[in-house]
Protein backbone atom coordinates (compact mmCIF):
# COMPACT_ATOMS: atom_id res chain seq x y z
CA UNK A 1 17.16 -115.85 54.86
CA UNK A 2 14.83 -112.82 55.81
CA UNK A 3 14.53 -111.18 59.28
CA UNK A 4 16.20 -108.10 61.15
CA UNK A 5 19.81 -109.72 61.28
CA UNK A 6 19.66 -112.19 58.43
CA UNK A 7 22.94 -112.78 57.97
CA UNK A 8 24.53 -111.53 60.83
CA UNK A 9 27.08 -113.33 62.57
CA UNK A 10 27.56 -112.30 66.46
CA UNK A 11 28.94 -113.08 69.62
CA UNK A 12 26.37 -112.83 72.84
CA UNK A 13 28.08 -112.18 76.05
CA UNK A 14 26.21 -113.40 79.52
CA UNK A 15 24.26 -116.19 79.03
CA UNK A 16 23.92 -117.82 82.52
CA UNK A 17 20.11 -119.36 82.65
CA UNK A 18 17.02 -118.99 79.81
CA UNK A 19 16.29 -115.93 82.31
CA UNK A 20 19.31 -113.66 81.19
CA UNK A 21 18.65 -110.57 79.28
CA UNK A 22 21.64 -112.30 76.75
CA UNK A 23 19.60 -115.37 76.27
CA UNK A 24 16.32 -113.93 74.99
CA UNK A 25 18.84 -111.41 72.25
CA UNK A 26 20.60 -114.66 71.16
CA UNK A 27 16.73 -116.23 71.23
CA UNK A 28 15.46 -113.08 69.40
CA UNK A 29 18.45 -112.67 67.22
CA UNK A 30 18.67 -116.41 65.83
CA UNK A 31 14.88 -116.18 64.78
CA UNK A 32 15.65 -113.06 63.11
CA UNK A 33 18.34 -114.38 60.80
CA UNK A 34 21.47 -114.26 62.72
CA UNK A 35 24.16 -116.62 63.49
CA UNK A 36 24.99 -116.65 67.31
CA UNK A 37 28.29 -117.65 69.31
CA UNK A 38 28.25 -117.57 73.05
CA UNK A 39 30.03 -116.87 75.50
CA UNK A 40 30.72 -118.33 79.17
CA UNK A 41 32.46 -118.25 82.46
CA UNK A 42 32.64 -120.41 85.17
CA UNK A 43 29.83 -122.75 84.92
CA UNK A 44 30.22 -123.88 81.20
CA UNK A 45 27.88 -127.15 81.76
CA UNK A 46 25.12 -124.70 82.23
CA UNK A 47 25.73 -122.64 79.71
CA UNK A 48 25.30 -125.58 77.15
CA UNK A 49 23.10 -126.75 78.45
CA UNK A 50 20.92 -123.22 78.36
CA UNK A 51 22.38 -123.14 75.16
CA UNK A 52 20.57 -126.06 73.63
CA UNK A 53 17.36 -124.28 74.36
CA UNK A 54 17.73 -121.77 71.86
CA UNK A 55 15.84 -122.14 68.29
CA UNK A 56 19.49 -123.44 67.03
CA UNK A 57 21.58 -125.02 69.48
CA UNK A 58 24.81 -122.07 69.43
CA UNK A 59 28.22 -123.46 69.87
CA UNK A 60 29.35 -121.71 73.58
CA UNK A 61 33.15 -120.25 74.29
CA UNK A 62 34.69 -120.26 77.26
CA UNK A 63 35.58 -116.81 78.20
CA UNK A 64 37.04 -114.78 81.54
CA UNK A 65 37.19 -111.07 80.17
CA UNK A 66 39.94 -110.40 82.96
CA UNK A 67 42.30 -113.51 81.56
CA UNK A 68 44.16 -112.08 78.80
CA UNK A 69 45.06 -115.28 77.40
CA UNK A 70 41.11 -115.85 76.89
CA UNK A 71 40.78 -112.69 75.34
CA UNK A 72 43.99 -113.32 72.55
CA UNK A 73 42.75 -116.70 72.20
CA UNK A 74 39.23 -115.13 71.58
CA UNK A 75 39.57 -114.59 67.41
CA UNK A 76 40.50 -117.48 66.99
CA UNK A 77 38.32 -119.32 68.82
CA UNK A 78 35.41 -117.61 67.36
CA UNK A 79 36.83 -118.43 63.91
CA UNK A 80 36.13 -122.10 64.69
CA UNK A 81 31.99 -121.10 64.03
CA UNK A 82 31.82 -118.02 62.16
CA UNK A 83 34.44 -116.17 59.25
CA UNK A 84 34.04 -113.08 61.57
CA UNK A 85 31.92 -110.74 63.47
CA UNK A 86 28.76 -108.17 62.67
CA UNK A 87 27.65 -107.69 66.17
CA UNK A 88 28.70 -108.08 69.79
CA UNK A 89 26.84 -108.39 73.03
CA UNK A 90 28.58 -107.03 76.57
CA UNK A 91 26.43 -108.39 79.34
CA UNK A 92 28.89 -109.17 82.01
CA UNK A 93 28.44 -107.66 85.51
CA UNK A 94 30.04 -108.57 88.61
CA UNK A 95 30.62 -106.72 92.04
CA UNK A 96 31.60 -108.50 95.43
CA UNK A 97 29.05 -108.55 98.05
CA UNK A 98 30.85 -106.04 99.78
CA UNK A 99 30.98 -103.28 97.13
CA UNK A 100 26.80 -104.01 97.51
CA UNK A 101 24.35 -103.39 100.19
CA UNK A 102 24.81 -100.25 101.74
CA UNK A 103 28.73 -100.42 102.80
CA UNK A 104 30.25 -97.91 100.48
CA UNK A 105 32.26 -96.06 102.34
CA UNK A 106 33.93 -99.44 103.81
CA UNK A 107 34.10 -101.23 100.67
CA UNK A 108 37.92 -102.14 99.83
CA UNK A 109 39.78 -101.39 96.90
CA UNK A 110 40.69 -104.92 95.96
CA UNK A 111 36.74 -105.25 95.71
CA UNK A 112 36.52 -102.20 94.03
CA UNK A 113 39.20 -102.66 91.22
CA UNK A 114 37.46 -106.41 90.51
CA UNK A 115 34.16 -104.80 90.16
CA UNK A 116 35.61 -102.43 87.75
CA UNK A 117 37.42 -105.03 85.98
CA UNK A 118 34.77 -107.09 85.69
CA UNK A 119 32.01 -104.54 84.40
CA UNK A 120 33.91 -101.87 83.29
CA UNK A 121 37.30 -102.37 81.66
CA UNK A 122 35.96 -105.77 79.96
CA UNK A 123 33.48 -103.61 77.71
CA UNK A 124 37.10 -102.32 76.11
CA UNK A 125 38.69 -105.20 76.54
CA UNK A 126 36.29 -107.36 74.74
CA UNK A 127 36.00 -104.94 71.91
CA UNK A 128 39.35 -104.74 70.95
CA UNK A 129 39.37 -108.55 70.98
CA UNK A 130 36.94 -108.74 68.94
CA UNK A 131 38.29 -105.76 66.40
CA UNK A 132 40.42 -108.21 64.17
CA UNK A 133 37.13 -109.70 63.67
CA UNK A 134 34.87 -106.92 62.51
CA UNK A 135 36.92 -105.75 59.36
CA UNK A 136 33.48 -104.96 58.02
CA UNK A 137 32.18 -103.04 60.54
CA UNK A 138 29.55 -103.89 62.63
CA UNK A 139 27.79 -102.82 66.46
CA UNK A 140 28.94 -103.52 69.65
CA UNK A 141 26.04 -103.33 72.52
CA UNK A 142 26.41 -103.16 76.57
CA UNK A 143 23.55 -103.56 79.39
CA UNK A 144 23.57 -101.27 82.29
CA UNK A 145 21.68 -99.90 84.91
CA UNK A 146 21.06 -96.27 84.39
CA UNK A 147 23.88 -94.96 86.36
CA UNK A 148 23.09 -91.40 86.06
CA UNK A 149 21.54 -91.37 89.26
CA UNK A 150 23.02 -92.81 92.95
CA UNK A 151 20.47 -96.01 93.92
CA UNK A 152 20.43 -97.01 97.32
CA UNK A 153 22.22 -100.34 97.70
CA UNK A 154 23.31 -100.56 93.94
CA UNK A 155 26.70 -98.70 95.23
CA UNK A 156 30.04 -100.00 93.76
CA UNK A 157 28.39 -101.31 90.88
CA UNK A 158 26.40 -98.23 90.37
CA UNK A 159 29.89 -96.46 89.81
CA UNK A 160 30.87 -99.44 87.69
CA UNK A 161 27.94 -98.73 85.44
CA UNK A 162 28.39 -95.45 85.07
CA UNK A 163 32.29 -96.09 83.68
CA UNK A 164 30.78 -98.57 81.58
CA UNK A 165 28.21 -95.96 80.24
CA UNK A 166 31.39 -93.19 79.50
CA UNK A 167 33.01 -96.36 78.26
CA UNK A 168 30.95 -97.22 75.16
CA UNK A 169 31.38 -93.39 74.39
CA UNK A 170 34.84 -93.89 74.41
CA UNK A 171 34.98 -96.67 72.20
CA UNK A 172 32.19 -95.26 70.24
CA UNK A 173 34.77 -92.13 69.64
CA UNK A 174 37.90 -94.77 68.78
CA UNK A 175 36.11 -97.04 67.00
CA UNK A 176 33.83 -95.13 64.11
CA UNK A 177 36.91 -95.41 61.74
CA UNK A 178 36.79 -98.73 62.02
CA UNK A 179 33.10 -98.33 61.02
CA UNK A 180 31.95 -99.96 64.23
CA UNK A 181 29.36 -98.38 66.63
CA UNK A 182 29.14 -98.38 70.43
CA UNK A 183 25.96 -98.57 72.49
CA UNK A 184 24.36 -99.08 75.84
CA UNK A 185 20.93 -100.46 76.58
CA UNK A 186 19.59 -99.38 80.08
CA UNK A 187 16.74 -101.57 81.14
CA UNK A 188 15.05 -101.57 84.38
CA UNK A 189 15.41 -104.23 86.81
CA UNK A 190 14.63 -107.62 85.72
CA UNK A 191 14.72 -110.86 88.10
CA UNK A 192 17.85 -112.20 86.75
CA UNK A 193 20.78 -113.94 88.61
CA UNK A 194 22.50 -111.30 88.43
CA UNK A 195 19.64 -108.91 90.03
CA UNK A 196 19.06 -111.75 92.74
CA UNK A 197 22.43 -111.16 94.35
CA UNK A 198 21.59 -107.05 95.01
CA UNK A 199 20.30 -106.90 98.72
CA UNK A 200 17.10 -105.21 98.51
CA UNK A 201 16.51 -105.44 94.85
CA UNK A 202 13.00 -105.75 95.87
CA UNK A 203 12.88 -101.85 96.92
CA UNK A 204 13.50 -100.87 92.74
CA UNK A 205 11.13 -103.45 92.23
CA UNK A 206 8.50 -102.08 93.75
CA UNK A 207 9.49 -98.33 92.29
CA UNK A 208 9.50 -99.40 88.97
CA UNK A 209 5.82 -101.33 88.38
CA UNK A 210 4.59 -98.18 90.47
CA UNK A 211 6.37 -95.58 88.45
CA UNK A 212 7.11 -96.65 84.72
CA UNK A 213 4.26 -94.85 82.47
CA UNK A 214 3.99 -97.50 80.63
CA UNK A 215 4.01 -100.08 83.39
CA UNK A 216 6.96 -102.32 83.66
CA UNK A 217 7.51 -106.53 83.61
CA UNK A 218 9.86 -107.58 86.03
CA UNK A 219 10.09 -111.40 84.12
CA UNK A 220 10.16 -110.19 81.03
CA UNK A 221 13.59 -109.65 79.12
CA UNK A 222 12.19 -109.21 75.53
CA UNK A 223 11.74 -105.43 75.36
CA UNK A 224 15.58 -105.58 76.49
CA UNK A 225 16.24 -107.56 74.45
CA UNK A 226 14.48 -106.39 71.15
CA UNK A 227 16.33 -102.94 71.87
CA UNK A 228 19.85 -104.76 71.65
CA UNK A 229 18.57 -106.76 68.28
CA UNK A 230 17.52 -103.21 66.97
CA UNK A 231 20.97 -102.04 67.91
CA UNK A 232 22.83 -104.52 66.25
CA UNK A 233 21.01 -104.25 63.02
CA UNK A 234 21.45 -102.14 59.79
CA UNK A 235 18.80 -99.77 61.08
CA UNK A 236 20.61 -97.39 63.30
CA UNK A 237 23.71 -96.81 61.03
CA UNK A 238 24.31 -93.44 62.15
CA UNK A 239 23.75 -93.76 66.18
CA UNK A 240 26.51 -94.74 68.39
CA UNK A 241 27.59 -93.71 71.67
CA UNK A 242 24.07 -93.40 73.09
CA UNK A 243 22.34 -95.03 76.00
CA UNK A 244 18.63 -96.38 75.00
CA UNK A 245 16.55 -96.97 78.19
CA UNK A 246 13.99 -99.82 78.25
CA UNK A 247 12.48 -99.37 81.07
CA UNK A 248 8.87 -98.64 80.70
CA UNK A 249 9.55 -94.19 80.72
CA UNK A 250 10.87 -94.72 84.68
CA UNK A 251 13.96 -92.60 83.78
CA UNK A 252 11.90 -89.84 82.19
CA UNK A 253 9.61 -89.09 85.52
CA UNK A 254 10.77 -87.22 88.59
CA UNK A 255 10.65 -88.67 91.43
């Protein structure tokens, strides 16, 4: 077997429609050698079904990253498709409508905490899941948003990012003995599901294709996605706790 990841065995977080930034790295990923195991929550019909559109069909797992029996269950689950784990993708996001659209200052803390939980914590939680499986080491990769800046709108999840971001350094610092490296992709906005639920999404549309020096494709996840392969394979041994942006040199020019 010859490609990027031959021989890789990972689990791919996120997979909601053919759309999803995690589709197009388990797409990517499979017809570079690897072995892929999904993941899903909520509407696990779909996932198959998405699921069955990749080059090989990839067995899917049903997984809430805030129910801890899920995440115990999770190794051995996993175990039912692969001997263990090289590589594992984070892309799970989610923020109440309230934490979103301009209502920051009025946004409760019960919203608040489950956008956290959701986004956040869950980038440690599903590593250390996922540690009994990686006894050879291996790369662990999470999407965000660059969160170094405030957007207008983006709010709760915006601060959500940003813990995510400090998260994978975290791990990155706990985790090297374990030979296992932590890193964040930062793409610019895509037309997703999840994008389609941020009121006024449109406005970083339109900021990006305007912006980005080297132009930027709102439908088109496979720069994203490429990054993450690249992350997950044998050719950044040495890099962890880093953010890569993808998003066409946006983050690079002032405003």
């Amino acid at each position: 077997m010859s490609g990027l990841l031959a021989g890789k065995r990972l689990l791919v977080t996120g997979v909601i429609t053919d759309a999803s930034i995690a589709f197009s790295v388990a797409k990517i990923a499979q017809e570079n050698g690897a072995t892929v195991v999904l993941t899903g929550f909520g509407r696990m019909s779909l996932v198959e079904r998405i699921a069955k559109r990749l080059p090989e069909p990839a067995p899917v797992i049903e997984l809430d990253v805030t129910n801890q029996e899920h995440l115990d269950s999770l190794g051995s689950r996993v175990r039912e498709h692969v001997d263990g784990l090289d590589g594992v993708v984070h892309s799970i996001g989610f923020a109440p409508q309230s934490a979103l659209g301009g209502t920051f200052l009025e946004t409760p803390w019960e919203d608040v905490a489950q956008a956290l939980h959701v986004s956040t914590f869950s980038y440690k939680s599903l590593a250390t899941a996922c540690l009994p499986l990686m006894d050879q080491g291996g790369s662990i990769v999470g999407m965000t948003f660059d969160a170094t800046k405030a957007y207008p709108l983006y709010d709760w999840m915006g601060v959500a990012k940003a813990g995510l971001e400090s998260a994978s350094r975290y791990l990155a610092m706990y985790l090297g003995k374990h030979g296992i490296r932590s890193n964040i992709v930062s793409a610019g906005p895509l037309r997703t599901m999840a994008a389609k639920s941020i009121p006024g999404f449109s406005d970083f549309e339109d900021a990006w294709t305007q912006r980005a020096p080297l132009g930027w494709e709102l439908e088109n996840p496979v720069p994203t996605a490429k990054a993450v392969c690249a992350l997950l394979s044998d050719w950044f041994p040495a890099t962890t706790g880093e953010m890569v942006h993808v998003d066409g040199g946006y983050h690079a020019i002032a405003a």
